[in-house]
C-alpha atoms as a PDB file:
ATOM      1  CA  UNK A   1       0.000   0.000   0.000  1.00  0.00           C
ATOM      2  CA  UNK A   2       1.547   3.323  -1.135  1.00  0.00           C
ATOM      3  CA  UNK A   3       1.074   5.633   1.977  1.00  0.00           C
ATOM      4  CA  UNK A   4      -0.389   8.872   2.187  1.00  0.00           C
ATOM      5  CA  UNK A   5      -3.573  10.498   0.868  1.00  0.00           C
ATOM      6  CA  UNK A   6      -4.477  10.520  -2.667  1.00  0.00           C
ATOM      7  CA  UNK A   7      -4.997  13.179  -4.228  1.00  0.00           C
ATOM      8  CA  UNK A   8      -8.038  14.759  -7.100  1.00  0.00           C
ATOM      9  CA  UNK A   9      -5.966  16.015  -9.384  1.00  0.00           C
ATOM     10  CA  UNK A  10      -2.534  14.627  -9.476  1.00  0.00           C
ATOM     11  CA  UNK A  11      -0.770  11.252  -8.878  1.00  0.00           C
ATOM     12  CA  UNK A  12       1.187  12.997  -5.998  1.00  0.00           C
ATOM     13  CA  UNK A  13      -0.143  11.591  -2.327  1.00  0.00           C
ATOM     14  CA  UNK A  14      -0.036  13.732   0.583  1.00  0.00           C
ATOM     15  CA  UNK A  15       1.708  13.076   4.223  1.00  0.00           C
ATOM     16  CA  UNK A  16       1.462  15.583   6.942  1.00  0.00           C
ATOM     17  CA  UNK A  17       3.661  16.162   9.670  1.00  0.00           C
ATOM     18  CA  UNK A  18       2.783  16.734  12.846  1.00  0.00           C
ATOM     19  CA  UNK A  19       5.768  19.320  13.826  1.00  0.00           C
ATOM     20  CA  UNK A  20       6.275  19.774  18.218  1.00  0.00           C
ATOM     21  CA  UNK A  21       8.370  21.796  20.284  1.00  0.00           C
ATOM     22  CA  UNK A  22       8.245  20.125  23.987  1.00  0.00           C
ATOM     23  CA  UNK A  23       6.234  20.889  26.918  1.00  0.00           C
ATOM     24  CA  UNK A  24       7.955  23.622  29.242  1.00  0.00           C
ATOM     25  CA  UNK A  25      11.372  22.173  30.440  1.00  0.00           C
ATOM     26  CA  UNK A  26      12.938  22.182  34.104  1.00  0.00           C
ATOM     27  CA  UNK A  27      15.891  24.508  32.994  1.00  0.00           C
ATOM     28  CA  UNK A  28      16.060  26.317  36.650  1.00  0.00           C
ATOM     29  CA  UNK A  29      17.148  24.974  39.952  1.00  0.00           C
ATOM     30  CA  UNK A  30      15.800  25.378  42.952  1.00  0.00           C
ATOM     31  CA  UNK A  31      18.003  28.407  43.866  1.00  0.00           C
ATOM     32  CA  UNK A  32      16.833  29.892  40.028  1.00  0.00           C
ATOM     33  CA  UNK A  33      19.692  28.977  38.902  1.00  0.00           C
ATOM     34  CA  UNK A  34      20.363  27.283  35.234  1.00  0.00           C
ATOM     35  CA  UNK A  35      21.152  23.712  35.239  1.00  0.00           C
ATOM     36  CA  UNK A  36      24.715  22.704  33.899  1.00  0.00           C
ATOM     37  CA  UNK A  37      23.211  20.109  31.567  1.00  0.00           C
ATOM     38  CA  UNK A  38      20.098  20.719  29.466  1.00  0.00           C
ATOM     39  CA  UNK A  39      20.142  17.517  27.792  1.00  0.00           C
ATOM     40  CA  UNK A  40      19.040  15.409  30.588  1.00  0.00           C
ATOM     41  CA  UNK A  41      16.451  17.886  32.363  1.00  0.00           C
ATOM     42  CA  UNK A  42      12.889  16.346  32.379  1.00  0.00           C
ATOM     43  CA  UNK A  43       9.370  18.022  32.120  1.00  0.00           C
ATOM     44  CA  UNK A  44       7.801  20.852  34.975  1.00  0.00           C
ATOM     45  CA  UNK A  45       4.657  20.350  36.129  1.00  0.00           C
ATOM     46  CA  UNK A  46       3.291  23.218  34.025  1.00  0.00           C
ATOM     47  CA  UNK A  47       5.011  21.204  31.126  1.00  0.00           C
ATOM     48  CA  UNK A  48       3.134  18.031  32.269  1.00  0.00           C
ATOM     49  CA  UNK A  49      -0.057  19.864  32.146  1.00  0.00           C
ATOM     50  CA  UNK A  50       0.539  21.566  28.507  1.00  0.00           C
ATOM     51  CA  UNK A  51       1.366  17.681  27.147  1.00  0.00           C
ATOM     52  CA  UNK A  52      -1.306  16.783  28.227  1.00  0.00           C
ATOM     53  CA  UNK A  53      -3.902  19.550  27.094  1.00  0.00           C
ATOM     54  CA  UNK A  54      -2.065  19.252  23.494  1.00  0.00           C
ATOM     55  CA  UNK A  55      -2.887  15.451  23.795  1.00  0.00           C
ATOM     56  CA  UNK A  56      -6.359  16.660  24.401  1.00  0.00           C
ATOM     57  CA  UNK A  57      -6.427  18.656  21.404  1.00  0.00           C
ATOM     58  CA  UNK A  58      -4.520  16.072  19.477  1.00  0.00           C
ATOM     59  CA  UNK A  59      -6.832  13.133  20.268  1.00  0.00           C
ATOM     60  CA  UNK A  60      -8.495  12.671  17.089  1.00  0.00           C
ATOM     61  CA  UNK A  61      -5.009  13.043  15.335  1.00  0.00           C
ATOM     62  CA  UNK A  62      -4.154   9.704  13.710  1.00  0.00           C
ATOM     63  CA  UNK A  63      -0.338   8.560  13.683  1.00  0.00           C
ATOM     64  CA  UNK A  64       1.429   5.860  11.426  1.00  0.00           C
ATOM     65  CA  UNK A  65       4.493   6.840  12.740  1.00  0.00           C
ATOM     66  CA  UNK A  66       6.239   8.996  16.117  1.00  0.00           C
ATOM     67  CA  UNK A  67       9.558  10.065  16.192  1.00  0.00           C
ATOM     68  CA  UNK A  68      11.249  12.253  18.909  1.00  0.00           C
ATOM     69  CA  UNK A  69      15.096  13.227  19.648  1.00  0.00           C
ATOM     70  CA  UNK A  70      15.434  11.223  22.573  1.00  0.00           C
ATOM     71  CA  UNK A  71      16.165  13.965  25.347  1.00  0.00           C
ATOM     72  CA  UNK A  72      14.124  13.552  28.257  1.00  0.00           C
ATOM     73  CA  UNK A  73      11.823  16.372  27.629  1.00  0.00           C
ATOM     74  CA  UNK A  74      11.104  15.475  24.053  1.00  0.00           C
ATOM     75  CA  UNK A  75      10.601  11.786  24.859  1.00  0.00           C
ATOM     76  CA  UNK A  76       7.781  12.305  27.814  1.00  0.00           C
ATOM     77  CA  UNK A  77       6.274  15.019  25.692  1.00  0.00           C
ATOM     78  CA  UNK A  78       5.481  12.149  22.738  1.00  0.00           C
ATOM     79  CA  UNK A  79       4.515   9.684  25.049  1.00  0.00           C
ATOM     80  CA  UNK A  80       2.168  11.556  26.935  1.00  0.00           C
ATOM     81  CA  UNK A  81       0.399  12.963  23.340  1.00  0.00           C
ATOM     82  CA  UNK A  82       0.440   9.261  21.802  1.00  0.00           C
ATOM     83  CA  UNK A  83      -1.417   8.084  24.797  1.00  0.00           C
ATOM     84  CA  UNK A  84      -2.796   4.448  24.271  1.00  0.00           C
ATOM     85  CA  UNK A  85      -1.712   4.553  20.604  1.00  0.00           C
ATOM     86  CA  UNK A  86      -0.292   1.316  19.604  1.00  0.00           C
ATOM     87  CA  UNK A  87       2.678   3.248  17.842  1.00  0.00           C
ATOM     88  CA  UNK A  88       6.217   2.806  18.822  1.00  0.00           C
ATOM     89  CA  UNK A  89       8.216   5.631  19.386  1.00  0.00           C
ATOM     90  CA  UNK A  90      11.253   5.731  17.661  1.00  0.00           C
ATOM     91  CA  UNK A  91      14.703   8.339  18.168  1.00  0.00           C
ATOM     92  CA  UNK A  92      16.123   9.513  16.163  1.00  0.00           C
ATOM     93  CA  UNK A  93      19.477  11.328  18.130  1.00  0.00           C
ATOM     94  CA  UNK A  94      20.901  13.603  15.370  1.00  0.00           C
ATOM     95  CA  UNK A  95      17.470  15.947  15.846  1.00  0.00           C
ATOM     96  CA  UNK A  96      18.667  16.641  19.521  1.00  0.00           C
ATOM     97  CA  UNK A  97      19.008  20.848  20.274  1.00  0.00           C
ATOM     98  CA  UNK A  98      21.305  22.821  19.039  1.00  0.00           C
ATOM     99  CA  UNK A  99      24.225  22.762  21.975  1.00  0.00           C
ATOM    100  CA  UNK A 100      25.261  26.058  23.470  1.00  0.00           C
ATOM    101  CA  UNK A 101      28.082  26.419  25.554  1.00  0.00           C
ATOM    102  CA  UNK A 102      28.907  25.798  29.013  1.00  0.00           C
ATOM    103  CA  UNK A 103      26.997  26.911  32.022  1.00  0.00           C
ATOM    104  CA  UNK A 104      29.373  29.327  32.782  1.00  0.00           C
ATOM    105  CA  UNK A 105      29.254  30.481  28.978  1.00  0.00           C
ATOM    106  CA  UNK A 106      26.212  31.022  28.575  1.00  0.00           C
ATOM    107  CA  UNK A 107      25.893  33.020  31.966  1.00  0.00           C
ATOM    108  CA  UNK A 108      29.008  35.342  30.581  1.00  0.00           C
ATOM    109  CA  UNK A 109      26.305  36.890  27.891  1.00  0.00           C
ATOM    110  CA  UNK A 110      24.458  39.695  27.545  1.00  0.00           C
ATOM    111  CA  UNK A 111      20.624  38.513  28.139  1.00  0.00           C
ATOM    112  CA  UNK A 112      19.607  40.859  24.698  1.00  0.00           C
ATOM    113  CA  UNK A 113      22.177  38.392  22.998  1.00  0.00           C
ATOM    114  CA  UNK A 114      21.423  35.092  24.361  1.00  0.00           C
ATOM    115  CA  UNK A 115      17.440  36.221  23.282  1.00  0.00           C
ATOM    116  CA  UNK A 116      17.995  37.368  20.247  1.00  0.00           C
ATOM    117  CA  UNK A 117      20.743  35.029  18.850  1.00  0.00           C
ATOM    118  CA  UNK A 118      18.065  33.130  16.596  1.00  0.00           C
ATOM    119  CA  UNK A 119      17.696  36.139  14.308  1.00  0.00           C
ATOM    120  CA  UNK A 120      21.872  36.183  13.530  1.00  0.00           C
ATOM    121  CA  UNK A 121      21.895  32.657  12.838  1.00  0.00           C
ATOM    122  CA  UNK A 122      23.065  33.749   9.019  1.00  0.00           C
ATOM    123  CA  UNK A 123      26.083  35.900   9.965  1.00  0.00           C
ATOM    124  CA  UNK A 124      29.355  34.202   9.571  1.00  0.00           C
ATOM    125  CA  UNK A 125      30.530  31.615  12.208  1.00  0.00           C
ATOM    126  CA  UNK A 126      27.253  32.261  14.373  1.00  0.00           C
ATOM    127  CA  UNK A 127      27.177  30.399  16.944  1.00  0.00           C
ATOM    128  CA  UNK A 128      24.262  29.257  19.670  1.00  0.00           C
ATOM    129  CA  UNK A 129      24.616  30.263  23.029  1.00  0.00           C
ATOM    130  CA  UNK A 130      28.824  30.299  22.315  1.00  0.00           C
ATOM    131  CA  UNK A 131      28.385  26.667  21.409  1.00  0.00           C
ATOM    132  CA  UNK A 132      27.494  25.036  18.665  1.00  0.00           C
ATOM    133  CA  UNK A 133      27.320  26.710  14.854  1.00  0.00           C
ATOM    134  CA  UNK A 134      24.462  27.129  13.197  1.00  0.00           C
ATOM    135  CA  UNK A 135      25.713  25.955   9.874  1.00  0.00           C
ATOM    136  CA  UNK A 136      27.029  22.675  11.639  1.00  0.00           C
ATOM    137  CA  UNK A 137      23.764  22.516  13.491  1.00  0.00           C
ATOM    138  CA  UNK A 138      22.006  22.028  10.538  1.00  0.00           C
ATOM    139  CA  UNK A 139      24.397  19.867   8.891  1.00  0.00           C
ATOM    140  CA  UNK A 140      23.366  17.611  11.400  1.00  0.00           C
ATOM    141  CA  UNK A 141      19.457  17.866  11.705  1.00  0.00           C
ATOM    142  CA  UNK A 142      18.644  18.117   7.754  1.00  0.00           C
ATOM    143  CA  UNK A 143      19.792  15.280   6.890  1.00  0.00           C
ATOM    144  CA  UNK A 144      18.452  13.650   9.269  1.00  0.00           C
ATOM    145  CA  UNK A 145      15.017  15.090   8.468  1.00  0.00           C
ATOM    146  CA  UNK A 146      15.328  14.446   5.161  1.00  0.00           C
ATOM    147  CA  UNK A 147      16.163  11.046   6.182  1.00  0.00           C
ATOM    148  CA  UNK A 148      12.945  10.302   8.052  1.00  0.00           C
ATOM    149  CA  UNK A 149      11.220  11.742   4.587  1.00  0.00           C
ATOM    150  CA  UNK A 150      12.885   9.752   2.698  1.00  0.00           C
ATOM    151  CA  UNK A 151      11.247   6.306   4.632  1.00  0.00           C
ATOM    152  CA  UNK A 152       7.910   5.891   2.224  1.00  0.00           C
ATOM    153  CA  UNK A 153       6.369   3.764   5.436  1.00  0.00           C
ATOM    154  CA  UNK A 154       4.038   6.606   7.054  1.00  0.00           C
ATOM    155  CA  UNK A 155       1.281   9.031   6.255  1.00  0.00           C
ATOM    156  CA  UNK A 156       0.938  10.790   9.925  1.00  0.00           C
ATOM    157  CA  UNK A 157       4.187  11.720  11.726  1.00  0.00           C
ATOM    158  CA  UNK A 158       4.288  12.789  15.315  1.00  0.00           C
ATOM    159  CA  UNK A 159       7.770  14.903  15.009  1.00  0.00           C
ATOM    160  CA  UNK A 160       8.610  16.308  18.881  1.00  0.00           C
ATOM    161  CA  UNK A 161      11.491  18.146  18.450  1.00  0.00           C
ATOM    162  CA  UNK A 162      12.721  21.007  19.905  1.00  0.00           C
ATOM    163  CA  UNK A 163      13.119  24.821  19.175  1.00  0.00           C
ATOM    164  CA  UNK A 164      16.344  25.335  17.056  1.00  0.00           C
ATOM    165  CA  UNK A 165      15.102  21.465  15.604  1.00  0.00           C
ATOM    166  CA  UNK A 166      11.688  22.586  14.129  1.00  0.00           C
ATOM    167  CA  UNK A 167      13.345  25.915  12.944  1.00  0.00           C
ATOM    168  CA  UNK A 168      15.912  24.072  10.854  1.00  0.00           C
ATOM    169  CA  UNK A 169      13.029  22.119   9.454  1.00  0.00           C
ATOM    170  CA  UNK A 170      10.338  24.620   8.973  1.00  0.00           C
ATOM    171  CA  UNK A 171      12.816  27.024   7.128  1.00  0.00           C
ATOM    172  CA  UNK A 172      14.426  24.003   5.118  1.00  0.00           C
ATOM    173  CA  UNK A 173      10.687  23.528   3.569  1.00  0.00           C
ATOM    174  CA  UNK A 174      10.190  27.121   3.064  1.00  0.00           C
ATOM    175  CA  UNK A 175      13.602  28.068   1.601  1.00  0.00           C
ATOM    176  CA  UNK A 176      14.726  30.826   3.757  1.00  0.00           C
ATOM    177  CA  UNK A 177      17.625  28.659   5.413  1.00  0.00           C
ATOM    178  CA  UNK A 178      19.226  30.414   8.302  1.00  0.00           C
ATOM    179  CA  UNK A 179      18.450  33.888   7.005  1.00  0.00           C
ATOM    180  CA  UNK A 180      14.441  32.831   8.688  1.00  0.00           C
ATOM    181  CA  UNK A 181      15.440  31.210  12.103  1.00  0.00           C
ATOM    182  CA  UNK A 182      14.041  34.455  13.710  1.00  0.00           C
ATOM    183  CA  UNK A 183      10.976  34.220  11.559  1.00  0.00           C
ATOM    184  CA  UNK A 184       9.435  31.360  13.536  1.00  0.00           C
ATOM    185  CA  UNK A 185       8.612  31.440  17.011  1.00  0.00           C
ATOM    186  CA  UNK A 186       8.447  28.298  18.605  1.00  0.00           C
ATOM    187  CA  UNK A 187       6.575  28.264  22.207  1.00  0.00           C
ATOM    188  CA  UNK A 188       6.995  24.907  24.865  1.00  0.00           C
ATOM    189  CA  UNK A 189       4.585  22.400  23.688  1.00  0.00           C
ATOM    190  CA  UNK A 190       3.902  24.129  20.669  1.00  0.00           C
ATOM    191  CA  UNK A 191       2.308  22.149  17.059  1.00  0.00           C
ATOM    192  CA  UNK A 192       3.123  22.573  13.331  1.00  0.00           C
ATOM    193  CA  UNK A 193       1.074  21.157  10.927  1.00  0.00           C
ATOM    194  CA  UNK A 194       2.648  20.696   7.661  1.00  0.00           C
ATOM    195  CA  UNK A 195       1.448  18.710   4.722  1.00  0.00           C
ATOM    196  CA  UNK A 196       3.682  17.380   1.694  1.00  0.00           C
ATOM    197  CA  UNK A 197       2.755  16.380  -1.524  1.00  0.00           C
ATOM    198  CA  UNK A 198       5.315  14.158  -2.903  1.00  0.00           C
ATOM    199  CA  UNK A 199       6.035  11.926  -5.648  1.00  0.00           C
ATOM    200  CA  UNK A 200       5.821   8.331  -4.362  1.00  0.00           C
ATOM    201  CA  UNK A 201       8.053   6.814  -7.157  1.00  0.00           C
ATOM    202  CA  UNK A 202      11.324   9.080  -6.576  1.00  0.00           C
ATOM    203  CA  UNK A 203       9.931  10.688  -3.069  1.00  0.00           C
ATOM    204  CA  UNK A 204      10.408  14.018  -4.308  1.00  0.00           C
ATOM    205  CA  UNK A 205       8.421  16.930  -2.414  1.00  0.00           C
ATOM    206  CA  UNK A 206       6.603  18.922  -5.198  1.00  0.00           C
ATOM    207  CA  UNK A 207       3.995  20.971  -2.756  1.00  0.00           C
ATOM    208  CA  UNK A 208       4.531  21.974   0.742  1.00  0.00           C
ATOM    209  CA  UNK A 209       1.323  23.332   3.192  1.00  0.00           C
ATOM    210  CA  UNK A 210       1.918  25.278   5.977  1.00  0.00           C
ATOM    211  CA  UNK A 211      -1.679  24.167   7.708  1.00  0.00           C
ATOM    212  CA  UNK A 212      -0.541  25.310  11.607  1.00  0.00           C
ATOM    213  CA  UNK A 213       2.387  27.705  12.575  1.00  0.00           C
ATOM    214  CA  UNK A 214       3.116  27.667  16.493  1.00  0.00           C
ATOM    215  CA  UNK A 215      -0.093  26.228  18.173  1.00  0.00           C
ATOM    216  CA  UNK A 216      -0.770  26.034  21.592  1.00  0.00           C
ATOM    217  CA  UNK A 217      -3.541  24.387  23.173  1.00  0.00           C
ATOM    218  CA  UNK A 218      -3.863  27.082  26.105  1.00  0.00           C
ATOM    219  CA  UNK A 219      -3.514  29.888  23.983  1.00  0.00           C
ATOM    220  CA  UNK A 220      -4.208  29.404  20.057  1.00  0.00           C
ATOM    221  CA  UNK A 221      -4.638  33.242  19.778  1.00  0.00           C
ATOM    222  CA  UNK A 222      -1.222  34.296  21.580  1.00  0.00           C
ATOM    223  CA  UNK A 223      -3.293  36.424  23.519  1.00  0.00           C
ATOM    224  CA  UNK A 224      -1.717  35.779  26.304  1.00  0.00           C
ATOM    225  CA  UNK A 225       1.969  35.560  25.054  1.00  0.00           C
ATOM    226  CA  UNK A 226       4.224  38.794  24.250  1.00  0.00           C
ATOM    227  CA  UNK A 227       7.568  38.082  24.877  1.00  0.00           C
ATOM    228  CA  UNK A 228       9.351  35.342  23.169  1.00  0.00           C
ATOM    229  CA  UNK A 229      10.179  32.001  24.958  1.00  0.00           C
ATOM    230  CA  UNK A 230      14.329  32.728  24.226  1.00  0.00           C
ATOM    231  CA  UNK A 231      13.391  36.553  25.824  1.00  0.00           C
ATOM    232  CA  UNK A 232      11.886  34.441  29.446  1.00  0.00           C
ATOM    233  CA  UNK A 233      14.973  32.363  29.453  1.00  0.00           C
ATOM    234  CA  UNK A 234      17.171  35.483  29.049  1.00  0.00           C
ATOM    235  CA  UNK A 235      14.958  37.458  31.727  1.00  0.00           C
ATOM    236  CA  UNK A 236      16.099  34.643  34.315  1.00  0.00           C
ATOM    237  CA  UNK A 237      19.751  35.163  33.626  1.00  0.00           C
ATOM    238  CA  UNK A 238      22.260  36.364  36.408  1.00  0.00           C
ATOM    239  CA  UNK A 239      22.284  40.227  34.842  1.00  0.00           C
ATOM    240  CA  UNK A 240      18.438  39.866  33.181  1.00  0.00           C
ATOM    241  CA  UNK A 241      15.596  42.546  34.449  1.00  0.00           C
ATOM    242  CA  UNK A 242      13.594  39.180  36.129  1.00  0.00           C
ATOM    243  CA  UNK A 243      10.618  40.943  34.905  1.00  0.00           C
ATOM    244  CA  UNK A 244       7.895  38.344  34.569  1.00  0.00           C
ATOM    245  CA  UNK A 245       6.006  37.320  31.040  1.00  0.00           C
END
């Protein structure tokens, strides 16, 4: 059976991706202060709580296929929105985060360029958080997107990435490359709905549909949401304002 949705017009058959950010992460100690190691920091509460109100949301949702990065937050984020779904999760490790630097590197910044970081991703040698470089970043997640795109074997995909993650990806299918990383916000526990219409005999995207942009199940409307979810992180650091959002 040749998966995804056929189409009126065309021999092309559509598959739509089901694009997340995690639920709300425990970046912050006790004392407020960052923890050294972001890859192995599980769920808050409030995370626990938006999972499970975008599992609400996403319970009519039907998935062939769910893939997450493997870092604690992404991995309890899937589970909890698969639910009962007799679908096995699957990791894939090269879609982890973009790294910054050390604790104490990332402390040594200016909060207004930790925030804002995303929108120089372009400039020569940019780097995340003094870690990691964009352009290496995305040598690594692409082609491991493409990879997972690339396996004809599912029609639905739960994707639960992360924030840099579904940037790479969302500006990879529109074209803008690093020059649109600021473009796209990307709030905890956030969905992207994106369909493809490819060509099933080379696998070959022809038409891409941007159905959902940055959906939250509390909040659809951002009413409630003016500063960006880099800006709160930035706001906690050492020297930020620790205004609240």
């Amino acid at each position: 059976m040749t998966p995804g949705i056929a189409l009126p017009f065309d021999d092309l058959r559509r598959r739509r991706i089901y694009l997340m950010r995690h639920a709300e992460a425990d970046y912050f100690d006790e004392a407020g202060r960052r923890r050294p190691d972001p890859r192995v920091v599980p769920l808050t509460a409030h995370g626990r709580q938006e999972a499970a109100a975008m599992a609400d949301l996403l319970s009519k949702a039907t998935f062939d296929r769910a893939v997450c990065s493997g870092l604690p937050r992404t991995r309890e984020t899937a589970q909890t929105v698969l639910g009962a779904r007799d679908v096995t999760l699957e990791v894939v490790s090269d879609l982890e985060e973009i790294r910054g630097g050390s604790l104490d590197q990332r402390e040594s910044m200016a909060p207004g360029d930790y925030a804002y970081t995303m929108f120089k991703a372009h400039e020569p040698d940019a780097k995340w958080a003094l870690g990691e470089r964009f352009v290496d970043f995305e040598a690594r997640v692409l082609p491991a997107f493409q990879g997972i795109l690339s396996e004809g074997n599912w029609t639905n995909l739960l994707l639960v990435c992360h924030g840099g993650v579904n940037r790479a990806i969302l500006n990879s299918l529109l074209g803008t490359g690093l020059k649109g990383y600021g473009f796209f916000e990307q709030d905890s526990c956030c969905l992207n709905v994106v369909d493809l219409d490819m060509d099933p005999e080379i696998g070959r995207i022809e038409r891409t549909i941007f159905r959902g942009i940055n959906i939250t199940a509390s909040d659809p409307a951002r009413v409630d949401s003016t500063h960006l979810s880099v800006e709160r992180l930035a706001l906690r650091q050492p020297d930020g304002t620790g205004q609240k959002s």
